[in-house]
Protein backbone atom coordinates (compact mmCIF):
# COMPACT_ATOMS: atom_id res chain seq x y z
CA UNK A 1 58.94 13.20 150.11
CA UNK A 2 58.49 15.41 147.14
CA UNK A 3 56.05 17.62 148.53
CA UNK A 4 57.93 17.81 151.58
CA UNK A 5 61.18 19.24 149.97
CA UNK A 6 58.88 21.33 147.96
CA UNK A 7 57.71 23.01 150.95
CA UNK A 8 61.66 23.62 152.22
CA UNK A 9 62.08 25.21 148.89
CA UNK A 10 59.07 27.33 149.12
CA UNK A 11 59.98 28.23 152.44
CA UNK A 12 63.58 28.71 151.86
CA UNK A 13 62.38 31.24 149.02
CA UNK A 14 60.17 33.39 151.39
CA UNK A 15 62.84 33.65 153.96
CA UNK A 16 65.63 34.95 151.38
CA UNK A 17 63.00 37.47 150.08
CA UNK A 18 62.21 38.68 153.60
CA UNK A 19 66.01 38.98 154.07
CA UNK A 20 66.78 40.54 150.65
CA UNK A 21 64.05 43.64 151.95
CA UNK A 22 65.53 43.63 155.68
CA UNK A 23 69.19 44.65 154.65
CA UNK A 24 70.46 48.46 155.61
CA UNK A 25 70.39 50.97 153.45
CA UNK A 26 73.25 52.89 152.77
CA UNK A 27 71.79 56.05 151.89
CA UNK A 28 70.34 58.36 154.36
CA UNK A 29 65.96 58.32 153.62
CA UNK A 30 64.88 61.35 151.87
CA UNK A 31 64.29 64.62 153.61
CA UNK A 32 66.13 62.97 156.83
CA UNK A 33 67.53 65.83 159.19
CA UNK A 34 70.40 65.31 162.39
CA UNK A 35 68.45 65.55 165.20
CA UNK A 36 69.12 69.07 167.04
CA UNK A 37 68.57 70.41 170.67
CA UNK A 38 68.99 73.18 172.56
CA UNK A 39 71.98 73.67 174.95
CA UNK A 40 70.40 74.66 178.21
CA UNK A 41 72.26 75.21 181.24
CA UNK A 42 73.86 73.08 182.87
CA UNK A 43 74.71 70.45 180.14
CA UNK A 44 76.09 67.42 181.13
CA UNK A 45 79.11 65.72 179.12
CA UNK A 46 76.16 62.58 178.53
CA UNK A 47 74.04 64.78 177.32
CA UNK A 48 76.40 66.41 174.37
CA UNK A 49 77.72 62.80 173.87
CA UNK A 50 74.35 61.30 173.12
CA UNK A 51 73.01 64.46 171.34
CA UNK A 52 75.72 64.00 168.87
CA UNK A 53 74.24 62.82 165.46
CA UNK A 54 76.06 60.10 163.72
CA UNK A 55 75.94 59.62 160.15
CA UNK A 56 77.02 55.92 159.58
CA UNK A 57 80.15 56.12 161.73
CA UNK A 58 82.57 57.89 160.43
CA UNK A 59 81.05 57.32 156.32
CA UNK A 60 78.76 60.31 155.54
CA UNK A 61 79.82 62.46 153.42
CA UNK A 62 77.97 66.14 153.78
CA UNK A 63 77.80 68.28 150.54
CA UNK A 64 80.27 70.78 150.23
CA UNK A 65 78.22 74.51 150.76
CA UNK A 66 80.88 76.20 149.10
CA UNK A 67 80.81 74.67 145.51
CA UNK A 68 79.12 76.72 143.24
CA UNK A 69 78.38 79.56 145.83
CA UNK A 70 78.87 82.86 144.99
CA UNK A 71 79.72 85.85 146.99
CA UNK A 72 77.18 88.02 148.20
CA UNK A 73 77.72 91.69 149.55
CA UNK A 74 78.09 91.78 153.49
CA UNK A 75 76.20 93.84 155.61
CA UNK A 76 77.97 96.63 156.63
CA UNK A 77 78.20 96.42 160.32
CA UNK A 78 80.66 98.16 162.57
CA UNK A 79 83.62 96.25 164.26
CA UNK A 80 81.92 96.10 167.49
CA UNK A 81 78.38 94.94 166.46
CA UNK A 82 80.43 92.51 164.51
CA UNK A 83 82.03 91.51 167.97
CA UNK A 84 78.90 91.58 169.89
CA UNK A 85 77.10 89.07 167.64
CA UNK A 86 79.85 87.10 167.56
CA UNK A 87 80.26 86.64 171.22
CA UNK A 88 76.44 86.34 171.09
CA UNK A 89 76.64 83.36 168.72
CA UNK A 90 79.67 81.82 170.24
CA UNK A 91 77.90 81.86 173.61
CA UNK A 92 74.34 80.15 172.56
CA UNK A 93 76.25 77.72 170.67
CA UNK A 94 79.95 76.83 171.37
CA UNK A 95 80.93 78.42 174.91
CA UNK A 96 78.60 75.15 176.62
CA UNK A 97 81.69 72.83 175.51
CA UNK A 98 84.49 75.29 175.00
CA UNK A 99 83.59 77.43 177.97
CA UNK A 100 82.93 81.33 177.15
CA UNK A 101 86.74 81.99 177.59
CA UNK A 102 87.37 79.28 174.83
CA UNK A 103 89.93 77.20 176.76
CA UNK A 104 88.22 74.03 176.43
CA UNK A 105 86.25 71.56 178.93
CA UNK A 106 86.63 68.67 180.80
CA UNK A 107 89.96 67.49 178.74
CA UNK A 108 87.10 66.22 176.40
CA UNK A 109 86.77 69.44 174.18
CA UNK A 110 89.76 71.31 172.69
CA UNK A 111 90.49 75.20 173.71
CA UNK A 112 89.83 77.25 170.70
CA UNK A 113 91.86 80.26 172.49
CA UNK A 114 95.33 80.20 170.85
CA UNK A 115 94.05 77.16 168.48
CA UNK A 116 96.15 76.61 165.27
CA UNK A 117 93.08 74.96 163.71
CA UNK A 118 90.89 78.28 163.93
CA UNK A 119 93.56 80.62 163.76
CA UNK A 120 94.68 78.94 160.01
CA UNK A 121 95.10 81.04 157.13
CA UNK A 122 92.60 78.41 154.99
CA UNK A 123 89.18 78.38 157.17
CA UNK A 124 88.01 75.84 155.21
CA UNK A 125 88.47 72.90 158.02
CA UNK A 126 87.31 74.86 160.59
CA UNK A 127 84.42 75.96 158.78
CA UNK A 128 83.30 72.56 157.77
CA UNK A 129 83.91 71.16 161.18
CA UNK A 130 81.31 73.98 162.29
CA UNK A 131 78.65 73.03 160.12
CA UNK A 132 79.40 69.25 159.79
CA UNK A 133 80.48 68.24 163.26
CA UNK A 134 83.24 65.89 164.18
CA UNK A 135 83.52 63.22 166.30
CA UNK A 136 81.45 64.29 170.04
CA UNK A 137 80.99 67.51 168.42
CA UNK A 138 77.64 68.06 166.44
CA UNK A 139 76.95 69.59 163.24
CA UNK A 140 74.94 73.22 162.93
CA UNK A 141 74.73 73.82 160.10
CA UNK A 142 70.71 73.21 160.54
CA UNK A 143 71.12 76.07 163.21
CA UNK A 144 73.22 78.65 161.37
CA UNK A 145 72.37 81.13 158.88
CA UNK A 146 75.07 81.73 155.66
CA UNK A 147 75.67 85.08 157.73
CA UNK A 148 76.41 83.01 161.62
């Protein structure tokens, strides 16, 4: 009998270490990207809804890119090459879920045309929205330079 319940014990030990190592972590691993792909036409609502990275729900917190930045002189570029690479940008990588007239799609993504949210005198929401993603919407800052 005593070896016997020595044996649970031993037993019972080996399970609670295995469990102890088999909880989640909470913080992402090291060097750990969001997965990114290219928007190719046509794209399919499924296929923007499962492209969508997810950082634990609704619980990651990204690092703000503006503390501690400092201001760098801006190329000087014309008003229209301004627009051009703008529209060139907003095509490649918003216009597949906004549409290239920015009045939304499906009733699943907001218009941006007439928007309060990008229209705001603070662009801070919209611009970590952009690079962070919410909810279906995914998060390029990977894909964007400082300048985009």
């Amino acid at each position: 009998m005593k070896r016997t319940s020595s044996l649970w014990l031993v037993v019972l030990f080996v399970v609670f270490l295995v469990m102890a190592g088999c909880r989640p972590s909470s913080a992402p691993a090291p060097g750990m990207q969001p997965a990114t792909l290219p928007f190719d036409y046509p794209v399919s609502l499924d296929t923007i809804y499962w492209a969508t990275p997810v950082y634990g729900a609704q619980s990651f917190v990204a690092p703000d890119p503006l503390i501690g930045a400092t201001a760098s002189p801006a190329p000087t570029l014309t008003a229209e090459a301004l627009i051009q690479r703008g529209a060139r940008i907003y095509t490649s990588n918003c216009a597949p879920c906004h549409r290239g007239n920015g009045e939304g799609n499906l009733e699943r993504f907001p218009a941006l045309n007439g928007n309060a949210f990008v229209t705001a005198q603070v662009p801070m929401p919209l611009i970590r929205t952009v690079l962070y993603g919410r909810g279906v919407m995914p998060a390029f800052a990977p894909t964007l330079s400082d300048q985009e």
